[in-house]
C-alpha atoms as a PDB file:
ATOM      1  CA  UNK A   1     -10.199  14.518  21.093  1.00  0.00           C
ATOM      2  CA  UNK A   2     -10.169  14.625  17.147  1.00  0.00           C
ATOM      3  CA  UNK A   3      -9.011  18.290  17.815  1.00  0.00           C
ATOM      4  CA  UNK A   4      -6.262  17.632  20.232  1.00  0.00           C
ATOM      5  CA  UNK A   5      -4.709  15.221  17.227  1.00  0.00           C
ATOM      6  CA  UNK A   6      -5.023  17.160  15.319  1.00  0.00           C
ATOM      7  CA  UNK A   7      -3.296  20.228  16.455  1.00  0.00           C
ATOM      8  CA  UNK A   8      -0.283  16.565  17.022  1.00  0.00           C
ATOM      9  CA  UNK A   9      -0.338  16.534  13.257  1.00  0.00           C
ATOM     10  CA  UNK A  10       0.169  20.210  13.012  1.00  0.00           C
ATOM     11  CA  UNK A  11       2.999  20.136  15.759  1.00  0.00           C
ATOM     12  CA  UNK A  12       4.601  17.710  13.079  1.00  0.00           C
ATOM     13  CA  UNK A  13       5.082  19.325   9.909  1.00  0.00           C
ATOM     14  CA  UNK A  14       8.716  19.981  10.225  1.00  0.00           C
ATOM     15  CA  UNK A  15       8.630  15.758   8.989  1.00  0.00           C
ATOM     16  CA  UNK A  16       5.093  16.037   7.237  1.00  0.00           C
ATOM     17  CA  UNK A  17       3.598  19.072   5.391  1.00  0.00           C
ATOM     18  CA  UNK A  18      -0.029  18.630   6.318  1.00  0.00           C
ATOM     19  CA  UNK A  19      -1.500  21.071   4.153  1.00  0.00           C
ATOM     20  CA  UNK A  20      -0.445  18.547   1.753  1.00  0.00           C
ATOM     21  CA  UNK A  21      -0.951  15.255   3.526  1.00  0.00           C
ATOM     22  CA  UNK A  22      -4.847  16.385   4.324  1.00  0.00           C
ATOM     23  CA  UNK A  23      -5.068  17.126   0.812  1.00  0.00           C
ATOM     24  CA  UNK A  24      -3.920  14.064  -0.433  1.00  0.00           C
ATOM     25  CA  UNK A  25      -5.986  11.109  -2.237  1.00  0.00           C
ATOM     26  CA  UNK A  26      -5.415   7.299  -2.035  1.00  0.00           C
ATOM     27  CA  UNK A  27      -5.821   4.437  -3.573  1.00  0.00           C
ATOM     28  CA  UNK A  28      -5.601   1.424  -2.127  1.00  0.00           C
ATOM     29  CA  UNK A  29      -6.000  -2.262  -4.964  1.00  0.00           C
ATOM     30  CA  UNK A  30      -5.756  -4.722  -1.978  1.00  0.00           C
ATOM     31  CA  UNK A  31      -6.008  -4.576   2.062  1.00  0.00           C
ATOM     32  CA  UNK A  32      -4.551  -8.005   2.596  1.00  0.00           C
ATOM     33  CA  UNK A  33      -1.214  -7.678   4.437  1.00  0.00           C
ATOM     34  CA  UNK A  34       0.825  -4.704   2.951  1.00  0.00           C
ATOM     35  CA  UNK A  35      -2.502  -2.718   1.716  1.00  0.00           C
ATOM     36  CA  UNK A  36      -4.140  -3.130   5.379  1.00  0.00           C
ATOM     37  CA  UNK A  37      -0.856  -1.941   7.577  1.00  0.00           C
ATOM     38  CA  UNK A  38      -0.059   0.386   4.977  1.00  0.00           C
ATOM     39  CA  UNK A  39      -3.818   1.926   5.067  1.00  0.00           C
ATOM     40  CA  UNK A  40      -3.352   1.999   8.705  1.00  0.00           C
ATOM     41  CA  UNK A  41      -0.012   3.600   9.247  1.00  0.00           C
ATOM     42  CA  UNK A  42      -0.907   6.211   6.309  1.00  0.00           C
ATOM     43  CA  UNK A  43      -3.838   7.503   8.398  1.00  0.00           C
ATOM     44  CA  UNK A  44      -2.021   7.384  11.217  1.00  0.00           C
ATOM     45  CA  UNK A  45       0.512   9.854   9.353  1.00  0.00           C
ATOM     46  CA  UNK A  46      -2.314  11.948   8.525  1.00  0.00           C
ATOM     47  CA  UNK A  47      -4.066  11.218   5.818  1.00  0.00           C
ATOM     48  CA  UNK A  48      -7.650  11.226   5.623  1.00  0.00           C
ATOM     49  CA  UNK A  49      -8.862  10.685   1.729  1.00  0.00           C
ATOM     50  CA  UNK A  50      -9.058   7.071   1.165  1.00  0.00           C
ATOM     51  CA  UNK A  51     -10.647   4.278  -1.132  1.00  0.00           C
ATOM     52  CA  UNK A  52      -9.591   0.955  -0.875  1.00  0.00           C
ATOM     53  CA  UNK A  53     -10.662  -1.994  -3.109  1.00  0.00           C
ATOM     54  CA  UNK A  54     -10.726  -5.879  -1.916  1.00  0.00           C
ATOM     55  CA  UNK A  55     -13.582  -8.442  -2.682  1.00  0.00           C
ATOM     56  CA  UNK A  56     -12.158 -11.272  -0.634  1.00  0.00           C
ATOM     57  CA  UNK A  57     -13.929 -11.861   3.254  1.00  0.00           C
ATOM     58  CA  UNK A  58     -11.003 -11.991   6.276  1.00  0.00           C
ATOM     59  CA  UNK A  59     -10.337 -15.381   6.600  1.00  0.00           C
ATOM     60  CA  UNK A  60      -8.694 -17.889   9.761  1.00  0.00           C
ATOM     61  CA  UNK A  61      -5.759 -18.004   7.711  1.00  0.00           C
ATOM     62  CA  UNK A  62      -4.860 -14.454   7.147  1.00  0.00           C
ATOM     63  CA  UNK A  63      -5.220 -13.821  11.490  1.00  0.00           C
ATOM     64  CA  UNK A  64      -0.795 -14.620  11.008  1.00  0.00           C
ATOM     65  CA  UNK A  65      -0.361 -11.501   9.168  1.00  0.00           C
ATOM     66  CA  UNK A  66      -3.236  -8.972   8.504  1.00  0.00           C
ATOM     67  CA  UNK A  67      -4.354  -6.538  10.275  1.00  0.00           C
ATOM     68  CA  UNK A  68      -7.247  -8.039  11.300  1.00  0.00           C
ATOM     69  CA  UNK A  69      -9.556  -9.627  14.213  1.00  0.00           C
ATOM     70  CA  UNK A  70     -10.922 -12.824  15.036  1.00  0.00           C
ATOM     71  CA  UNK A  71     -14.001 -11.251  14.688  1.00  0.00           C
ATOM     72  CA  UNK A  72     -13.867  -9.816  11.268  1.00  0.00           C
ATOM     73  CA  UNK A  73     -13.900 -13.378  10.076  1.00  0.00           C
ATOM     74  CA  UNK A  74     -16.389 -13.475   7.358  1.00  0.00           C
ATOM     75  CA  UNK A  75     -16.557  -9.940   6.837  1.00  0.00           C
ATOM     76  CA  UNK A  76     -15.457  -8.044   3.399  1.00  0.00           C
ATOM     77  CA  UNK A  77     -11.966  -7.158   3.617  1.00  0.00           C
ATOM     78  CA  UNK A  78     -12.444  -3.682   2.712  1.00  0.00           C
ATOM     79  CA  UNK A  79     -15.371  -3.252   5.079  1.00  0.00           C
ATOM     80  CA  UNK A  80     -13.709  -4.393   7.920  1.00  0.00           C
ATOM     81  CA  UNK A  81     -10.469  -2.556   7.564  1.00  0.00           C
ATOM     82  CA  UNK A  82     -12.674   0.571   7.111  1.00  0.00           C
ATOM     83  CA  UNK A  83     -14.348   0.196  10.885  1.00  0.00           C
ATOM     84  CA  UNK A  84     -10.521  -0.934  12.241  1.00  0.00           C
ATOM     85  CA  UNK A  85      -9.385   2.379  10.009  1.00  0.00           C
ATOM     86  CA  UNK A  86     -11.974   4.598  11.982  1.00  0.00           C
ATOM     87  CA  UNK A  87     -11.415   3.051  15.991  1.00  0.00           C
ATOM     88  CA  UNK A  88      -7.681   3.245  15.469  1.00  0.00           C
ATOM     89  CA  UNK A  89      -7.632   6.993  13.889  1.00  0.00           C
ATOM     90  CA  UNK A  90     -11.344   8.445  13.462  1.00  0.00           C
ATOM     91  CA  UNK A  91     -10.415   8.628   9.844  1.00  0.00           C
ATOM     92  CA  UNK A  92     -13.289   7.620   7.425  1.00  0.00           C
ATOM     93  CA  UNK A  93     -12.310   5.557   4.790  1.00  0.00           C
ATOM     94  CA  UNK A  94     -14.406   4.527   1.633  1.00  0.00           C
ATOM     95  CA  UNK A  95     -14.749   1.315   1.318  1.00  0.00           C
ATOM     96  CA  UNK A  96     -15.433  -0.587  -2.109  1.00  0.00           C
ATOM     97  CA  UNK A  97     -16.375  -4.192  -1.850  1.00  0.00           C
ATOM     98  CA  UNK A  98     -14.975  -5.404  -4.986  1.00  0.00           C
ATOM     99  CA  UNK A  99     -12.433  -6.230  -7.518  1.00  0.00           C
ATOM    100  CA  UNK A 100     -10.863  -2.835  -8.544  1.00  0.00           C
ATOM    101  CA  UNK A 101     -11.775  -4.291 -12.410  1.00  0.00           C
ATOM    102  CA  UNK A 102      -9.715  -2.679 -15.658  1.00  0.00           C
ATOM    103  CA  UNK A 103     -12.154  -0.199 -17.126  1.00  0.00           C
ATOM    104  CA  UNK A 104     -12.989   1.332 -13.846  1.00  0.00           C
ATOM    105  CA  UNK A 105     -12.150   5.246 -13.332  1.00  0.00           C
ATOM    106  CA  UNK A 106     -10.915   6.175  -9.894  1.00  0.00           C
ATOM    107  CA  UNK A 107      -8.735   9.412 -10.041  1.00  0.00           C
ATOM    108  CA  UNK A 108      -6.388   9.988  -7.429  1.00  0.00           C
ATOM    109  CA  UNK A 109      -2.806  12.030  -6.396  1.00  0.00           C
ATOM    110  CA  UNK A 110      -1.265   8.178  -5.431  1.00  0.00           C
ATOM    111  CA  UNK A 111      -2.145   4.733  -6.159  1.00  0.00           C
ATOM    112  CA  UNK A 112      -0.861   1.107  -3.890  1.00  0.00           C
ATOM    113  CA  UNK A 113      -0.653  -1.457  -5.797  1.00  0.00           C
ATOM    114  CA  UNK A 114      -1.243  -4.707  -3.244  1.00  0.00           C
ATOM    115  CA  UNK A 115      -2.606  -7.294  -4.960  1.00  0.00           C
ATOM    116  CA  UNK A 116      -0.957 -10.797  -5.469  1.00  0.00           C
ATOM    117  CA  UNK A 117      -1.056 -11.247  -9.224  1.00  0.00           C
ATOM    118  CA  UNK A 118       1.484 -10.499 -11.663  1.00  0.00           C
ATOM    119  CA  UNK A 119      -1.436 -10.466 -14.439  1.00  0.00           C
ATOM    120  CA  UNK A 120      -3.970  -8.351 -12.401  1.00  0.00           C
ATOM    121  CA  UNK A 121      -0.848  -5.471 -11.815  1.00  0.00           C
ATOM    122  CA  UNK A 122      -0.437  -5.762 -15.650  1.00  0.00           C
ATOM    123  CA  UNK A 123      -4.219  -5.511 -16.550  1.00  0.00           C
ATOM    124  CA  UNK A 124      -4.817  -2.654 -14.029  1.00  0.00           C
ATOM    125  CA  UNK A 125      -1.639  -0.470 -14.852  1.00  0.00           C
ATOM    126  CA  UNK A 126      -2.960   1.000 -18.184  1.00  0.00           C
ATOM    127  CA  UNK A 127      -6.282   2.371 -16.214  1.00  0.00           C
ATOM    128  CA  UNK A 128      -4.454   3.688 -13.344  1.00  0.00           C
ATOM    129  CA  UNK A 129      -5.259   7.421 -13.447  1.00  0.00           C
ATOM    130  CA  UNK A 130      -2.643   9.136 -10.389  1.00  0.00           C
ATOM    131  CA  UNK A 131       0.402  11.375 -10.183  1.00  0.00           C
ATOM    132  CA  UNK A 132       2.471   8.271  -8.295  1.00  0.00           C
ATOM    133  CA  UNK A 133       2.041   4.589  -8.192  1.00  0.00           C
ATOM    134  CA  UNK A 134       3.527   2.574  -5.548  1.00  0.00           C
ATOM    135  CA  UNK A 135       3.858  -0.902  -6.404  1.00  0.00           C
ATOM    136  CA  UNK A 136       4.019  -3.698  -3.720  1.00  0.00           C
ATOM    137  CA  UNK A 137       5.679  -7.044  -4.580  1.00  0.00           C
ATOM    138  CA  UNK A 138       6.202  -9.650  -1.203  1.00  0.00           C
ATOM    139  CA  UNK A 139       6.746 -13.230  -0.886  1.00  0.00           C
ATOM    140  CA  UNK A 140       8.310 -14.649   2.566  1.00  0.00           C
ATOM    141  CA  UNK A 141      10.841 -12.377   3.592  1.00  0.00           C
ATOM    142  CA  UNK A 142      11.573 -11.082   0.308  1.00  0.00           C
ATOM    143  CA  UNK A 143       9.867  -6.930  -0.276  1.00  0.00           C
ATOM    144  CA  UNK A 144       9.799  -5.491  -3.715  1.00  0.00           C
ATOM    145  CA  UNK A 145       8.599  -1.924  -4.350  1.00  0.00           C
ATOM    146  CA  UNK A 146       8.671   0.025  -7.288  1.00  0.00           C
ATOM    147  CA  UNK A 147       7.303   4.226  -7.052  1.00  0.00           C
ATOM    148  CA  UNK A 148       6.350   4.915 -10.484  1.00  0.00           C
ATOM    149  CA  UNK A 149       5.850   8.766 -11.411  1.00  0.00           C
ATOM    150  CA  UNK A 150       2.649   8.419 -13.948  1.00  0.00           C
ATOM    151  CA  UNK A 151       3.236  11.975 -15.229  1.00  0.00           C
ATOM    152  CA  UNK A 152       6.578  10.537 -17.040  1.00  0.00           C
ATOM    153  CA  UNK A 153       6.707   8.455 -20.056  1.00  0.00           C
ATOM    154  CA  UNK A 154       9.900   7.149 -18.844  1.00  0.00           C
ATOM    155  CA  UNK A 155       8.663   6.428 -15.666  1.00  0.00           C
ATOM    156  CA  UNK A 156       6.412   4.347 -16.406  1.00  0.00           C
ATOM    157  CA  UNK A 157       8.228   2.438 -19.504  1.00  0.00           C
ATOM    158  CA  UNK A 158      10.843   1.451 -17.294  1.00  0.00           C
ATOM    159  CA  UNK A 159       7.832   0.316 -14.350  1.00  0.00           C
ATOM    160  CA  UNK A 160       6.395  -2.144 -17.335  1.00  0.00           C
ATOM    161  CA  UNK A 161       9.410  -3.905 -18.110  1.00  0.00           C
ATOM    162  CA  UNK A 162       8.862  -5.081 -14.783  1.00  0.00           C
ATOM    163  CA  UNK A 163       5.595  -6.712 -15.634  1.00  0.00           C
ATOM    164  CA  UNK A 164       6.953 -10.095 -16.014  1.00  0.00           C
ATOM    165  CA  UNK A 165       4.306 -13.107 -15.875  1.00  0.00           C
ATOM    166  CA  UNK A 166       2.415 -14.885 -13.442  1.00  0.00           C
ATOM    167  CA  UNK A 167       4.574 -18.645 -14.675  1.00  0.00           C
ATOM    168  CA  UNK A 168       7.735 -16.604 -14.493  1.00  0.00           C
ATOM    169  CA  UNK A 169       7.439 -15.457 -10.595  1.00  0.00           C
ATOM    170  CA  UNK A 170       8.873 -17.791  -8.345  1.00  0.00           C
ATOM    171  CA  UNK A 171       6.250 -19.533  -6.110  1.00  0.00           C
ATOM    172  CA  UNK A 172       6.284 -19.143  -2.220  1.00  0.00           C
ATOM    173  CA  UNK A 173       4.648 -21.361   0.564  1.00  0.00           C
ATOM    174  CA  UNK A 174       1.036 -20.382   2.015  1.00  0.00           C
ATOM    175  CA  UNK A 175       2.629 -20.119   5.025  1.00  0.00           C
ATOM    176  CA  UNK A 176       5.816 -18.226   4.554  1.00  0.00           C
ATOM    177  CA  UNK A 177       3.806 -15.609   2.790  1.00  0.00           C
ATOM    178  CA  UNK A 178       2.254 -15.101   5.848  1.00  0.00           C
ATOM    179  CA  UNK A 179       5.429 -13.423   7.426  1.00  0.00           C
ATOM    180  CA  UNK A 180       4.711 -11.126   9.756  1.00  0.00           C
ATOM    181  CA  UNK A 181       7.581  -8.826  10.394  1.00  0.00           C
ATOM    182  CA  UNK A 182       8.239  -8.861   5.505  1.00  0.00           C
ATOM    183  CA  UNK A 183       4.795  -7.270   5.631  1.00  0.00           C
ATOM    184  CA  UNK A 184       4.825  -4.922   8.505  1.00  0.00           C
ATOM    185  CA  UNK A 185       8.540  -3.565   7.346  1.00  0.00           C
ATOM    186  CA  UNK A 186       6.400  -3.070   3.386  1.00  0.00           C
ATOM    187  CA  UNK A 187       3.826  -0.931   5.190  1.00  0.00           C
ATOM    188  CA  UNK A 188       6.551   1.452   6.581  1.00  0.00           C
ATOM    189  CA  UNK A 189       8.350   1.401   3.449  1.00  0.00           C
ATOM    190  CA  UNK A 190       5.104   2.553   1.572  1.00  0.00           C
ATOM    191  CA  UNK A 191       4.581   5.183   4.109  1.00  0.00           C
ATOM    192  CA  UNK A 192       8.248   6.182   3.942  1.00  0.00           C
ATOM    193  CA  UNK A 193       8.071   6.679   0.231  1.00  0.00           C
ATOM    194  CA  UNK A 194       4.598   8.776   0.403  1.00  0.00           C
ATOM    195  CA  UNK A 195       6.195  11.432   2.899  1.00  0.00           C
ATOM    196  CA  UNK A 196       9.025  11.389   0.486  1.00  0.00           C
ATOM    197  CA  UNK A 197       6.590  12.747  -2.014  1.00  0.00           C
ATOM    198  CA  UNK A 198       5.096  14.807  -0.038  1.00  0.00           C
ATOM    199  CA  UNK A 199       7.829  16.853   1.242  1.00  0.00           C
ATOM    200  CA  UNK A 200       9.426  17.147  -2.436  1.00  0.00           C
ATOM    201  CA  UNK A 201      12.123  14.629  -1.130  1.00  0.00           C
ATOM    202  CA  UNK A 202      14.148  12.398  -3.358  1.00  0.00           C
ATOM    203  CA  UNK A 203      13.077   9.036  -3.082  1.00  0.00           C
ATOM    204  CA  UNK A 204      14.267   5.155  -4.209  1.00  0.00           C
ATOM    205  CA  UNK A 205      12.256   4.751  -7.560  1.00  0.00           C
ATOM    206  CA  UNK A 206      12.777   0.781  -6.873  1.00  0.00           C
ATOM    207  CA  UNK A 207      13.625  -0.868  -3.263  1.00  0.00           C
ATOM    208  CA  UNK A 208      14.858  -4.669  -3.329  1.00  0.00           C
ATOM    209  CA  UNK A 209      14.816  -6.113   0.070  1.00  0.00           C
ATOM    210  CA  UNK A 210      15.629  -9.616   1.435  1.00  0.00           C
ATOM    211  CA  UNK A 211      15.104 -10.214   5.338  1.00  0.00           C
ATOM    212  CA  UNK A 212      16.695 -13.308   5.554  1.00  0.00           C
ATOM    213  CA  UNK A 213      20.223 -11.971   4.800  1.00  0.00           C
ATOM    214  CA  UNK A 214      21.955 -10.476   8.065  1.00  0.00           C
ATOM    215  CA  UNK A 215      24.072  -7.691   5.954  1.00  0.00           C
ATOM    216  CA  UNK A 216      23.518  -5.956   2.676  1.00  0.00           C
ATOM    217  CA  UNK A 217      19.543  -7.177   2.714  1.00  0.00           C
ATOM    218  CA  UNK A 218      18.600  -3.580   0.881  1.00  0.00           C
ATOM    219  CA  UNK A 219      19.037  -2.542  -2.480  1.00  0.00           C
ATOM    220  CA  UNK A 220      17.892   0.900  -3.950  1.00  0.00           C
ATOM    221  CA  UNK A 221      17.845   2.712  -6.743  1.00  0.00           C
ATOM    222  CA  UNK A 222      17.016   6.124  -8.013  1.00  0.00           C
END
């Protein structure tokens, strides 16, 4: 069966060069609700070199918009998405049960950035050791992403201007951070942007999205 997908993947690489996508490393700082579709979708795509980072357990209230079961309730984050990783694609993920801590050296060819913490994204960003980082920014139906080429100064200068502080975000509801259809529509963005670097495509540097508007809800820039 592995076999039969993957001659599929082969069969796709007018959309996907997979002698690059099979080659490819990831990093995933998160696997709540962008970091676990996005893992998901990305192996789906392909790839198969993974570690992801998250020291929080699945929890009742994350069942609204994470890819999780009722059953992974209790269970590391990370750990769980790792078994849900391997029954929905056979890919093998590593799994880290931890906080992805500043200090720490993890090497890889693209970084997601999908933690909730303005302060965290600004501690981590000076250890981040990748040719792209993909920065993920949600709150209700509002999607922020930011690809940040690490291999230019200029890159990432203009990436840490937007490193504003934790008291200067705007503060969503539990609940409408649990929305769905905002976090399923980052994971295909994030996927979107890594098969634009893949194929040597030109790509939005920063996407600003807003789900609640009916026309003109996407912004992007080069």
């Amino acid at each position: 069966m592995e076999a039969i997908y993957k001659e599929h993947l082969v069969r796709q690489s007018d959309l996907i060069p997979v002698d690059k996508i099979e080659k490819l490393s990831v990093l995933v700082i998160g696997c709540g609700a962008i970091g676990s579709f996005a893992t998901l979708a990305l192996a789906k795509m392909g790839v198969e070199r993974f570690t992801v980072y998250d020291h929080d357990a699945v929890d009742i209230v994350n069942m609204s918009n994470q890819f999780y079961r009722f059953s992974d309730i209790g269970t590391n984050k990370a750990m769980a998405l790792r078994q849900l990783v391997h029954d929905f694609t056979r890919v093998d993920i590593t799994a880290q049960p931890t906080k992805f801590l500043p200090g720490m050296v993890h090497t890889a060819d693209i970084v997601i950035m999908a933690v909730d913490s303005m302060e965290v994204r600004a501690s981590l960003f000076p250890h981040i050791r990748a040719k792209y980082l993909i920065d993920t920014r949600m709150g209700a139906e509002k999607y922020t992403q930011y690809v940040v080429d690490m291999r230019t100064r200029a890159s990432k200068e203009t990436y840490e201007k937007t490193l504003y502080t934790d008291s200067e975000a705007v503060a969503e509801r539990c609940t409408a951070k649990s929305t769905i259809y905002t976090a399923l529509t980052a994971g295909s963005m994030v996927c979107k942007a890594v098969k634009n670097i893949l194929a040597n495509e030109a790509h939005p540097k920063t996407i600003l999205m807003d789900l609640n508007k009916s026309t003109n809800n996407v912004m992007m820039f080069q």
